[in-house]
N, C-alpha and C. Protein backbone atom coordinates (compact mmCIF):
# COMPACT_ATOMS: atom_id res chain seq x y z
N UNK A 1 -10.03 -6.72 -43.96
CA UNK A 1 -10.54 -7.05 -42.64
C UNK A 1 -9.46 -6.75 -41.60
N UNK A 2 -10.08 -6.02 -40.16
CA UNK A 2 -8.71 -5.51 -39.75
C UNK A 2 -8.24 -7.03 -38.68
N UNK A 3 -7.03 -7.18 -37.89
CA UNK A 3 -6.90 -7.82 -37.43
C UNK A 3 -7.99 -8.29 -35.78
N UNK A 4 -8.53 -6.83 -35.60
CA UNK A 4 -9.21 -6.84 -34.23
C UNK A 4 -10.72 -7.25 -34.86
N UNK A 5 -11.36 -7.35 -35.88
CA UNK A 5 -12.58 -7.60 -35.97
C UNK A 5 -12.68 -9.54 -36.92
N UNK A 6 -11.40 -9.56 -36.70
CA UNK A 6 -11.25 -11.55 -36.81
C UNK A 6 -11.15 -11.94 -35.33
N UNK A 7 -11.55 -11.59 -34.25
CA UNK A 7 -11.52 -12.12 -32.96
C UNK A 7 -12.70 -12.25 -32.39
N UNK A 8 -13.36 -13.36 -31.89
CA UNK A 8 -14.72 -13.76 -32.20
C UNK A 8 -15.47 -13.02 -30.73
N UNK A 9 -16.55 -12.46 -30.67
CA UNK A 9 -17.11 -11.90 -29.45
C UNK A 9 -16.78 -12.18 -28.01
N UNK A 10 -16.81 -13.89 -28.38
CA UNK A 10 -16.41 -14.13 -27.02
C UNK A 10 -15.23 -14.12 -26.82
N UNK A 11 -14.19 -14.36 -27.36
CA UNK A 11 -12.40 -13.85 -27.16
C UNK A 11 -12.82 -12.18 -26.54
N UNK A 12 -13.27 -11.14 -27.28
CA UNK A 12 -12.98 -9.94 -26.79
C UNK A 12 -13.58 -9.73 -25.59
N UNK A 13 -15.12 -10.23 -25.21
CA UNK A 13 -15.46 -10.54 -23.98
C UNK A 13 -14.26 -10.95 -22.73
N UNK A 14 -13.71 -12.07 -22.62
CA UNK A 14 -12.64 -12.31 -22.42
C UNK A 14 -11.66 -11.34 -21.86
N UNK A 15 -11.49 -10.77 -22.98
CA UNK A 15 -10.08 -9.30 -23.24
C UNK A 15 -10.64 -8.61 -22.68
N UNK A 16 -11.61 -8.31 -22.44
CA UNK A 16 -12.24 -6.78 -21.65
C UNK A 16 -12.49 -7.35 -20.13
N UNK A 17 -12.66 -8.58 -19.74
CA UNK A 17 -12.66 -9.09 -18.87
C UNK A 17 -11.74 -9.21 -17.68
N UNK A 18 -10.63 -9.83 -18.43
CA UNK A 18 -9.12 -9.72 -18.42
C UNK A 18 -8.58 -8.10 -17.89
N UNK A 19 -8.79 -6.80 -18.96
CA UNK A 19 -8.15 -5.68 -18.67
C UNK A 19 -8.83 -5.21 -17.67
N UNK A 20 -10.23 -5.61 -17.51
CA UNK A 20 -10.81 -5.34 -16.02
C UNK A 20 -10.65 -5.73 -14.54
N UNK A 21 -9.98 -6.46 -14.88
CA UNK A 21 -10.05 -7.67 -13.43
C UNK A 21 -8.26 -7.71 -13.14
N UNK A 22 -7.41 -7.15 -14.06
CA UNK A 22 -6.00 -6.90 -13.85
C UNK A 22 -5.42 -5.56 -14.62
N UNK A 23 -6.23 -4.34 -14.27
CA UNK A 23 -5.95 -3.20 -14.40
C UNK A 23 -6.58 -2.44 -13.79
N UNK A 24 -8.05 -1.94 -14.26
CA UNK A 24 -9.03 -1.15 -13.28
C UNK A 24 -9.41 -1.69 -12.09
N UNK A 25 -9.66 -3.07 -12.14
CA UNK A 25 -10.08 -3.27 -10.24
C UNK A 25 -9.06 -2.92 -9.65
N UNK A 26 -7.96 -3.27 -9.96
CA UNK A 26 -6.57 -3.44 -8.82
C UNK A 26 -6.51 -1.65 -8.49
N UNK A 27 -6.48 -1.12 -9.97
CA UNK A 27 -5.89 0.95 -9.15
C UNK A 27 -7.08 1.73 -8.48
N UNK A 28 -8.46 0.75 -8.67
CA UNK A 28 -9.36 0.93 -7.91
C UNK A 28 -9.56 0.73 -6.70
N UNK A 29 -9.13 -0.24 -5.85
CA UNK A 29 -8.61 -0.66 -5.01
C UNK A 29 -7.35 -0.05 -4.44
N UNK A 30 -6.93 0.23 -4.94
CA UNK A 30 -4.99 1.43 -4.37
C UNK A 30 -6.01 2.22 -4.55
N UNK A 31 -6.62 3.19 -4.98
CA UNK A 31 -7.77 4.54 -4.64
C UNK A 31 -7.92 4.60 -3.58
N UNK A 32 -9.01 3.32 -3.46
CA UNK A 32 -9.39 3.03 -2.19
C UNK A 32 -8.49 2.76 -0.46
N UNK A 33 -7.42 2.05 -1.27
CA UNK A 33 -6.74 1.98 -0.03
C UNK A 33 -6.42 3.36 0.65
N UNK A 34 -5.54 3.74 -0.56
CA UNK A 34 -5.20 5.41 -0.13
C UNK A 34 -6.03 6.20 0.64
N UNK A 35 -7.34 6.14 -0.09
CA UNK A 35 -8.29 7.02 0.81
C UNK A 35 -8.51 6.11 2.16
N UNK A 36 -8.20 5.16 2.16
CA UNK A 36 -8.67 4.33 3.71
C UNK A 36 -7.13 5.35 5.11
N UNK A 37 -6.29 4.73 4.42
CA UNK A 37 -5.10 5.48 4.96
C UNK A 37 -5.35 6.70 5.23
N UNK A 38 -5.59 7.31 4.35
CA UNK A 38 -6.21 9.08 5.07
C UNK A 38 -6.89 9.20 5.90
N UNK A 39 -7.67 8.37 5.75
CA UNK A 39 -8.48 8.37 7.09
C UNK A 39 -8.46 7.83 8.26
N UNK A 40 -7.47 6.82 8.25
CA UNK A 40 -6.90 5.86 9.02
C UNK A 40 -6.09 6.81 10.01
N UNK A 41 -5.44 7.58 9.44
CA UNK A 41 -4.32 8.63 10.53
C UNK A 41 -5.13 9.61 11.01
N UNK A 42 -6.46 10.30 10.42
CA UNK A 42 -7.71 10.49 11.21
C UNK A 42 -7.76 10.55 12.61
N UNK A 43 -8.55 9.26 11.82
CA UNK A 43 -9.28 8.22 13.23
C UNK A 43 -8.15 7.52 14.16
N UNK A 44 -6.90 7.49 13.73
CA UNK A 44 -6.23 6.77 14.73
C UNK A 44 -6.07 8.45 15.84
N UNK A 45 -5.54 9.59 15.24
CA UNK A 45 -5.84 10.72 15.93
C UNK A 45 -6.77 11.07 16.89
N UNK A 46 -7.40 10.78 16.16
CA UNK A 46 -8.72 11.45 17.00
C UNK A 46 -8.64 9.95 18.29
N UNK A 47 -8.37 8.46 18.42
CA UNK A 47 -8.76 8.20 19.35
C UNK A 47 -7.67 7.96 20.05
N UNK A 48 -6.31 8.56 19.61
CA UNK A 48 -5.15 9.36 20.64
C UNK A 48 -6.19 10.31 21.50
N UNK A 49 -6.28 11.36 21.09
CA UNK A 49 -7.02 12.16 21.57
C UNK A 49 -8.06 11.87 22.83
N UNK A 50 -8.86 10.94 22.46
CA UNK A 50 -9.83 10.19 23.32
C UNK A 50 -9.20 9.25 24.54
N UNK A 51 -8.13 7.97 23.97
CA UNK A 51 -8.15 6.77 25.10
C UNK A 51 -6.20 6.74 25.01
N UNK A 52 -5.42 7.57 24.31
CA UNK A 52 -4.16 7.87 24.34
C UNK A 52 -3.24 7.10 23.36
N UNK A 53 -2.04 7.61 23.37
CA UNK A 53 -1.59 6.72 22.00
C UNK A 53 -0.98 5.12 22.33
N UNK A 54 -0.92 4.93 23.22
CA UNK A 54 -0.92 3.36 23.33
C UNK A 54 -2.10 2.33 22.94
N UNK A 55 -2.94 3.15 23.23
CA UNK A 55 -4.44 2.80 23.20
C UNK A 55 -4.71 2.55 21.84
N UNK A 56 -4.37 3.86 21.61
CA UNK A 56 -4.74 4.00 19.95
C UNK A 56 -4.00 2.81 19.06
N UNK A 57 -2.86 2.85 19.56
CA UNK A 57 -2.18 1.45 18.58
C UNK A 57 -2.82 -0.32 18.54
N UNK A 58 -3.24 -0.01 19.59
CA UNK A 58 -3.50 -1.31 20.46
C UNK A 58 -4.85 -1.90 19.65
N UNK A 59 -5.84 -1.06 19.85
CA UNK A 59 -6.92 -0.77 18.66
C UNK A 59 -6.87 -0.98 17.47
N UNK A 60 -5.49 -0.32 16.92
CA UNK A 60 -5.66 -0.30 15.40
C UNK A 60 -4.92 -1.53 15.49
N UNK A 61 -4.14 -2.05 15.53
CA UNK A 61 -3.48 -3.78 15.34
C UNK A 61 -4.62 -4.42 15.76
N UNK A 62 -5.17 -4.46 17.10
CA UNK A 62 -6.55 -5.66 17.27
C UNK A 62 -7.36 -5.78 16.04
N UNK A 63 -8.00 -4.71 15.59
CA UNK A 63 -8.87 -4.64 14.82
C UNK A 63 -8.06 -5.03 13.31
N UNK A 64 -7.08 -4.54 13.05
CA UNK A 64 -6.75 -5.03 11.69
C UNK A 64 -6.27 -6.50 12.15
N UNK A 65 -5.80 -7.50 13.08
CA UNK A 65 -5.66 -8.30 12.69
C UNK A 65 -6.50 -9.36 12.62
N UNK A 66 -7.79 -9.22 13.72
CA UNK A 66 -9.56 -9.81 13.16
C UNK A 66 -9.89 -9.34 11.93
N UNK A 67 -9.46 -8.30 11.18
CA UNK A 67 -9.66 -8.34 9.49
C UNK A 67 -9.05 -9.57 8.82
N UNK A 68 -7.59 -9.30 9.11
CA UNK A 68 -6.70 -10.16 8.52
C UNK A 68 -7.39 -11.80 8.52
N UNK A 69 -7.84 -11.94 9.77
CA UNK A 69 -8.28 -12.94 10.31
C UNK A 69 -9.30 -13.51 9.27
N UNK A 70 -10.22 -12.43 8.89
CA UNK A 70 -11.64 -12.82 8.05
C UNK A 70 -11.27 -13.09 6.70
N UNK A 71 -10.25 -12.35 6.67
CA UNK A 71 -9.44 -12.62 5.17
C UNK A 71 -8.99 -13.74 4.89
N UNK A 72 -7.62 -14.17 5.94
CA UNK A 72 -7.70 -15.35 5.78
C UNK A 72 -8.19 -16.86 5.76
N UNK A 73 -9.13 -16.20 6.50
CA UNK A 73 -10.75 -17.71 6.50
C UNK A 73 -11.04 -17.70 4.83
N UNK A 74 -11.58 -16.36 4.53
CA UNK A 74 -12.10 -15.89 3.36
C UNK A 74 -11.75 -16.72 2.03
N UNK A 75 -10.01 -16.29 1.92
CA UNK A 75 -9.03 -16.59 1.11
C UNK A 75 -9.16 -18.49 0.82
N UNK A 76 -8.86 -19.01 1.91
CA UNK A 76 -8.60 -20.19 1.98
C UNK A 76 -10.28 -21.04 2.19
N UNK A 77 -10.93 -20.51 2.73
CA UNK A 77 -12.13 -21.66 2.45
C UNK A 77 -13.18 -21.54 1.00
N UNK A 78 -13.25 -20.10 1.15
CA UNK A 78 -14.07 -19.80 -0.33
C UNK A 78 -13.36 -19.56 -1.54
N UNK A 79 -11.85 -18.63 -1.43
CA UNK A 79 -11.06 -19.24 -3.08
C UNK A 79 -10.79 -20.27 -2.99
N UNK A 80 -9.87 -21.04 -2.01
CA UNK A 80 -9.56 -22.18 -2.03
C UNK A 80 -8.14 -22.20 -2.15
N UNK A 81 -7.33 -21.00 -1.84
CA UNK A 81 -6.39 -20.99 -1.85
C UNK A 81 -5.43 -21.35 -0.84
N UNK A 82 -4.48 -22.72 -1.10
CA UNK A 82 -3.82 -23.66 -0.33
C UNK A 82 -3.20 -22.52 0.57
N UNK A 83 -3.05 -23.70 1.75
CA UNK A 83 -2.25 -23.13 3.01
C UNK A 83 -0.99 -23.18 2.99
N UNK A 84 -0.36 -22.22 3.61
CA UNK A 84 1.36 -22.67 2.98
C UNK A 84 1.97 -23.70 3.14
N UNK A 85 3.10 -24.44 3.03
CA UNK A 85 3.72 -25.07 2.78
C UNK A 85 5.25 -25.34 3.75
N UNK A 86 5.75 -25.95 3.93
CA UNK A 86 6.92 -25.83 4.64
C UNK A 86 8.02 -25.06 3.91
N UNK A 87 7.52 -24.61 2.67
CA UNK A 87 8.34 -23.65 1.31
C UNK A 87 8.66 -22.34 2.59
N UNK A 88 7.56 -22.01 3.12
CA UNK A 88 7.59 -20.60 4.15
C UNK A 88 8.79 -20.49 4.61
N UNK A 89 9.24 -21.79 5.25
CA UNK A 89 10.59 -21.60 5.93
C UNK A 89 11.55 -21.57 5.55
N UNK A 90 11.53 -21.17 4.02
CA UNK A 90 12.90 -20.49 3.51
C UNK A 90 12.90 -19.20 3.23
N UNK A 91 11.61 -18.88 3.36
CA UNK A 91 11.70 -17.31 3.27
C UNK A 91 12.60 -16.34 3.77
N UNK A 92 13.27 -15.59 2.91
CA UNK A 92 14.25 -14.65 3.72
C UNK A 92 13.76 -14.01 4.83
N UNK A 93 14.90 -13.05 5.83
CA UNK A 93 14.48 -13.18 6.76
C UNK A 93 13.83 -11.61 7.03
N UNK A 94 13.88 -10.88 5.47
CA UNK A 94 13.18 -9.37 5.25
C UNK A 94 11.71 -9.66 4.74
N UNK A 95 11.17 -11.08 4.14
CA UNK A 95 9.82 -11.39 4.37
C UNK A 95 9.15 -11.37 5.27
N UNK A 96 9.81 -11.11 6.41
CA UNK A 96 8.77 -11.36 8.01
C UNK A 96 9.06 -9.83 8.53
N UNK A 97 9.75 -8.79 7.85
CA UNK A 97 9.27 -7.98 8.86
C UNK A 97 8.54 -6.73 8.39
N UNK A 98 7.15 -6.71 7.77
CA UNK A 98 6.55 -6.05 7.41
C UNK A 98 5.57 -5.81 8.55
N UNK A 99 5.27 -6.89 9.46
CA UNK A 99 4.36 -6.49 10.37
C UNK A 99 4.92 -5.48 11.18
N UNK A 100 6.24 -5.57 11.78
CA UNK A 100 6.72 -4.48 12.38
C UNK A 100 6.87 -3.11 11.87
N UNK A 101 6.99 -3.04 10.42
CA UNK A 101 7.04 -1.84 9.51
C UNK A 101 5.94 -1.32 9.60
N UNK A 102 4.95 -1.89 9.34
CA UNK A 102 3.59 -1.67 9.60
C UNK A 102 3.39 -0.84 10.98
N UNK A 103 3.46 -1.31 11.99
CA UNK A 103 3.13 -1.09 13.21
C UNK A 103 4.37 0.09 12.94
N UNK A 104 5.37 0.22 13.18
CA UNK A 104 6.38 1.72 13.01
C UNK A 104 5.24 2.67 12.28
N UNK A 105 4.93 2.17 11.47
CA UNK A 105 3.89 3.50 10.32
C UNK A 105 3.03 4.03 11.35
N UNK A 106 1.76 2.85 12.08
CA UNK A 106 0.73 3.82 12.47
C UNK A 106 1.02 4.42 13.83
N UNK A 107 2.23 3.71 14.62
CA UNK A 107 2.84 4.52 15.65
C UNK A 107 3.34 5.89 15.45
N UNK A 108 4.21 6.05 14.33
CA UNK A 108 4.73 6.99 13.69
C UNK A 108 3.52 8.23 13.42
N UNK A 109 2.43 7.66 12.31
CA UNK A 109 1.23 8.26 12.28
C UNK A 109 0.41 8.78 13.65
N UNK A 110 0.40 7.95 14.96
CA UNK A 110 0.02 8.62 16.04
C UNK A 110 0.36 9.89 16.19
N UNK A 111 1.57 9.23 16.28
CA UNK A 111 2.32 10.71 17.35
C UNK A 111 2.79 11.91 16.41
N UNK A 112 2.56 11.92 15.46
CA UNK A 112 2.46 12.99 14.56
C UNK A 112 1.32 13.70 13.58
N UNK A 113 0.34 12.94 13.80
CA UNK A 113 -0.82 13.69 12.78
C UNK A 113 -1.33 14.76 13.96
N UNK A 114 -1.51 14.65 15.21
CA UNK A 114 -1.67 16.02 16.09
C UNK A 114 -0.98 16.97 16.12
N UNK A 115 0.59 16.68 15.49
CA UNK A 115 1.03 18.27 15.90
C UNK A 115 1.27 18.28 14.24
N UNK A 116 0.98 17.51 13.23
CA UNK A 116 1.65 18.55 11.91
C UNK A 116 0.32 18.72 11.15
N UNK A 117 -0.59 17.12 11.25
CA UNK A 117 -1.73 17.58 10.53
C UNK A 117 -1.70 16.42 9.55
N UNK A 118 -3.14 15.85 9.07
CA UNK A 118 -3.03 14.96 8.16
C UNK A 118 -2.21 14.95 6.68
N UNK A 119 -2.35 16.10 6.35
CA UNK A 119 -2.03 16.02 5.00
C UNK A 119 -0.50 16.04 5.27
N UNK A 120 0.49 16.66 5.64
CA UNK A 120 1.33 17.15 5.93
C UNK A 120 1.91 15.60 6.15
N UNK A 121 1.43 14.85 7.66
CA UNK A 121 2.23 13.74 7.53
C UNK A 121 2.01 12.74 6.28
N UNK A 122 0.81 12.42 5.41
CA UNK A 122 1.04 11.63 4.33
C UNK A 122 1.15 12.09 3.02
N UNK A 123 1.90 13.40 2.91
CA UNK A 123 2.74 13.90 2.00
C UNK A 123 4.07 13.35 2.43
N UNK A 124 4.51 13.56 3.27
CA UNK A 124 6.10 12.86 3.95
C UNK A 124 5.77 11.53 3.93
N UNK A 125 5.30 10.68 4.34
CA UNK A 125 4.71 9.40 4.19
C UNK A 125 5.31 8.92 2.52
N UNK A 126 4.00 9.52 1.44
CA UNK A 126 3.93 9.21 0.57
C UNK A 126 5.16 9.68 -0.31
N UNK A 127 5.79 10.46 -0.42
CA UNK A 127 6.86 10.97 -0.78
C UNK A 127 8.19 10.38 -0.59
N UNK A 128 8.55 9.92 0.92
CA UNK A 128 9.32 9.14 1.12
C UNK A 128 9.54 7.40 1.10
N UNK A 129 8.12 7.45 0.47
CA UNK A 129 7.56 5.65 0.65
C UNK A 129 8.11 5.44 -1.04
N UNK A 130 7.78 6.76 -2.21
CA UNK A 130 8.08 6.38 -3.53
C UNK A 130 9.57 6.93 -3.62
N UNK A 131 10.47 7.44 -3.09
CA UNK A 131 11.58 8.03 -3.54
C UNK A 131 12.05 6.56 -3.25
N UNK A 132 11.86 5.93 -1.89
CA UNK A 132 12.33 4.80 -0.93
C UNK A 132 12.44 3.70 -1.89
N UNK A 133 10.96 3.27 -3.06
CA UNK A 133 10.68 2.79 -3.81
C UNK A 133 11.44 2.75 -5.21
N UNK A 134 11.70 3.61 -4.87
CA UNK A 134 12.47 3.94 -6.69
C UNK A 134 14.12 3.84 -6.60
N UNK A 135 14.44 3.43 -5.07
CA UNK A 135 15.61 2.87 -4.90
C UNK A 135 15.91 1.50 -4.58
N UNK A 136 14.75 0.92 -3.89
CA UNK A 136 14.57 -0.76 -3.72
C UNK A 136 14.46 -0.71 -5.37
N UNK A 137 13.66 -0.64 -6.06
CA UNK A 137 14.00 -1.09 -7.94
C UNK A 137 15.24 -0.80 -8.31
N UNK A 138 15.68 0.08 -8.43
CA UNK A 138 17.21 0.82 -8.76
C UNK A 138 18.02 -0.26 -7.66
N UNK A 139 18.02 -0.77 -7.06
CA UNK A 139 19.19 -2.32 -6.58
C UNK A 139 18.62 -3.37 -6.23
N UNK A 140 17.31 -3.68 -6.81
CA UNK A 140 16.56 -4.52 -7.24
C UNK A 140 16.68 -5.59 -5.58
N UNK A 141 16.17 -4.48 -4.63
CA UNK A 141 16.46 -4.98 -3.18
C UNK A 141 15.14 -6.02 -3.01
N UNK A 142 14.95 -6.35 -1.71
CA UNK A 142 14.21 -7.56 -1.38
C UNK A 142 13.39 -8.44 -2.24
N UNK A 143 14.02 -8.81 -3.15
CA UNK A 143 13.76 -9.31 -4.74
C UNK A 143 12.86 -9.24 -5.57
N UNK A 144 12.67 -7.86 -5.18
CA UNK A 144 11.76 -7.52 -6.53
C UNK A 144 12.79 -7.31 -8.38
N UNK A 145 12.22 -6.71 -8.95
CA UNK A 145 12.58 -6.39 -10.63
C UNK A 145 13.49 -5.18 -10.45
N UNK A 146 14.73 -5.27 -11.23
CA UNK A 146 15.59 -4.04 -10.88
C UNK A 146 14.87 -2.80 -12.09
N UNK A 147 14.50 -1.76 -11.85
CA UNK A 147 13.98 -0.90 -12.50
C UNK A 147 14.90 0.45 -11.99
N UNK A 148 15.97 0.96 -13.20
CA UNK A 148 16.58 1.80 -13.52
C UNK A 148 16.14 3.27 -12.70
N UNK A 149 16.03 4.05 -11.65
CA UNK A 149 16.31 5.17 -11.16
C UNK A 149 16.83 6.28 -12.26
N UNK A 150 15.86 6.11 -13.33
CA UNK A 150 16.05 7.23 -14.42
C UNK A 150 16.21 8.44 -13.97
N UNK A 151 16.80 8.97 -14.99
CA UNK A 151 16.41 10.79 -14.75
C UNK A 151 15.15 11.24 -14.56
N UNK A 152 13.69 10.64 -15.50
CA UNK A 152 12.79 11.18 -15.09
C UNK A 152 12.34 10.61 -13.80
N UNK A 153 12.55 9.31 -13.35
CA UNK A 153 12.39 9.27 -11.92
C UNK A 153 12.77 10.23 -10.98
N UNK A 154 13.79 10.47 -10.72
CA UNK A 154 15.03 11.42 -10.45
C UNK A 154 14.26 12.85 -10.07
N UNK A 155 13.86 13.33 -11.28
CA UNK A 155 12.66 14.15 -11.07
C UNK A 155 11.80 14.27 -10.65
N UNK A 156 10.83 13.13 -11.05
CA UNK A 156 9.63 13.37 -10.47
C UNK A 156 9.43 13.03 -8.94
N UNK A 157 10.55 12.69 -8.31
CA UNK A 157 11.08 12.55 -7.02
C UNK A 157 11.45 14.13 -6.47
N UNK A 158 11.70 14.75 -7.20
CA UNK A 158 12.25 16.00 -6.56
C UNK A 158 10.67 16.89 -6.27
N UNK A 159 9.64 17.02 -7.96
CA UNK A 159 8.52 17.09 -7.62
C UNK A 159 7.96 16.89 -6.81
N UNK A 160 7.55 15.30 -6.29
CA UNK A 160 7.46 15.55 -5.06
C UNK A 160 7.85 16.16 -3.75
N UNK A 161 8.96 15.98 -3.57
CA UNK A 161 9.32 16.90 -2.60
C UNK A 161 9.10 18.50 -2.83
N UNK A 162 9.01 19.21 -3.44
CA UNK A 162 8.33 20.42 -3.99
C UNK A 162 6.78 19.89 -3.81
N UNK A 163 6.27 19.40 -3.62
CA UNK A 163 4.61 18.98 -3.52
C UNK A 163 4.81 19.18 -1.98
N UNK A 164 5.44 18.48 -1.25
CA UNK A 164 5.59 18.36 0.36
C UNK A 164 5.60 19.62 1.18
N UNK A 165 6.39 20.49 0.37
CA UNK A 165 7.32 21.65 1.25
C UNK A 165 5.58 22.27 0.63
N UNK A 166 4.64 22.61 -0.38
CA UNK A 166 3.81 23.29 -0.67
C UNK A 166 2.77 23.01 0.39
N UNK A 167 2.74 21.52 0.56
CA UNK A 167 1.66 21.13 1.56
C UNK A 167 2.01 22.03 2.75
N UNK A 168 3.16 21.15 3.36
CA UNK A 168 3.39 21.50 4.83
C UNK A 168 3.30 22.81 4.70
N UNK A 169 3.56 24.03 3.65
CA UNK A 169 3.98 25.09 3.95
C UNK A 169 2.18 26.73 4.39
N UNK A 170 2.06 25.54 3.37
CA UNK A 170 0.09 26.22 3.05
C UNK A 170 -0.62 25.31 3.95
């Protein structure tokens, strides 16, 4: 009898449950985001184009933060997930500045998807967001898990950049 057919239906139910709900939804979701982002530097373009790039920023923060907004109603009345804590206020002081990072991105994204072109800026985007990445692990910066900057990292970092220069170049 092998070891996987002594595990009773509903355990594997379970297990398939489990690898669904913390593997495929989540890179389903990064799909999705990704493709939202592509389109996001789009549409933030195109309504440079239309009402100007101040405009355009102004827009895209209003509107994402009435998302945020629905989210966090969302989060906290229907999961039920507690409100923070006075724990917040020890948070370092590189926990708080993602909103500004944020806002640098789609400013950044303004004023450059008109003169280079979508793909072009989130090849540089994406390229410099994982090289960037594979060095916050490699000194295990704003406390995440220190993860080694291998050789094949190393590489497939350079790949990319050979992916970039192909984009921008074609």
């Amino acid at each position: 009898m092998t070891e996987e057919s002594q595990i009773p239906s509903s355990e594997k139910k379970v297990t398939h449950r489990h690898r669904v709900l913390n593997t495929i939804l989540p890179i389903f979701l990064l799909i999705l985001a990704g493709v939202s982002i592509a389109f996001q530097a789009g549409c933030n373009a195109a309504l440079n184009h239309y009402g100007g790039r101040s405009f355009s920023a102004i827009i895209n923060f209003s509107i994402g933060v009435m998302c945020c907004l629905f989210f966090f109603i969302f989060d906290v009345v229907i999961i039920k997930t507690p409100l923070p804590t006075n724990h917040v206020k020890t948070a370092p002081w590189y926990a708080w500045v993602g909103g500004i990072m944020g806002a640098f991105y789609v400013i950044i994204n303004i004023l450059t998807v008109p003169k280079l072109g979508t793909a072009t800026v989130l090849s540089i985007f994406v390229c410099a967001q994982i090289i960037t990445a594979c060095v916050i692990d490699h000194f295990a910066l704003v406390g995440v898990t220190k993860r080694t900057y291998t050789i094949w990292r190393i590489l497939a970092s350079l790949g990319l950049v050979g992916c970039v220069v192909v984009i921008a170049k074609f």
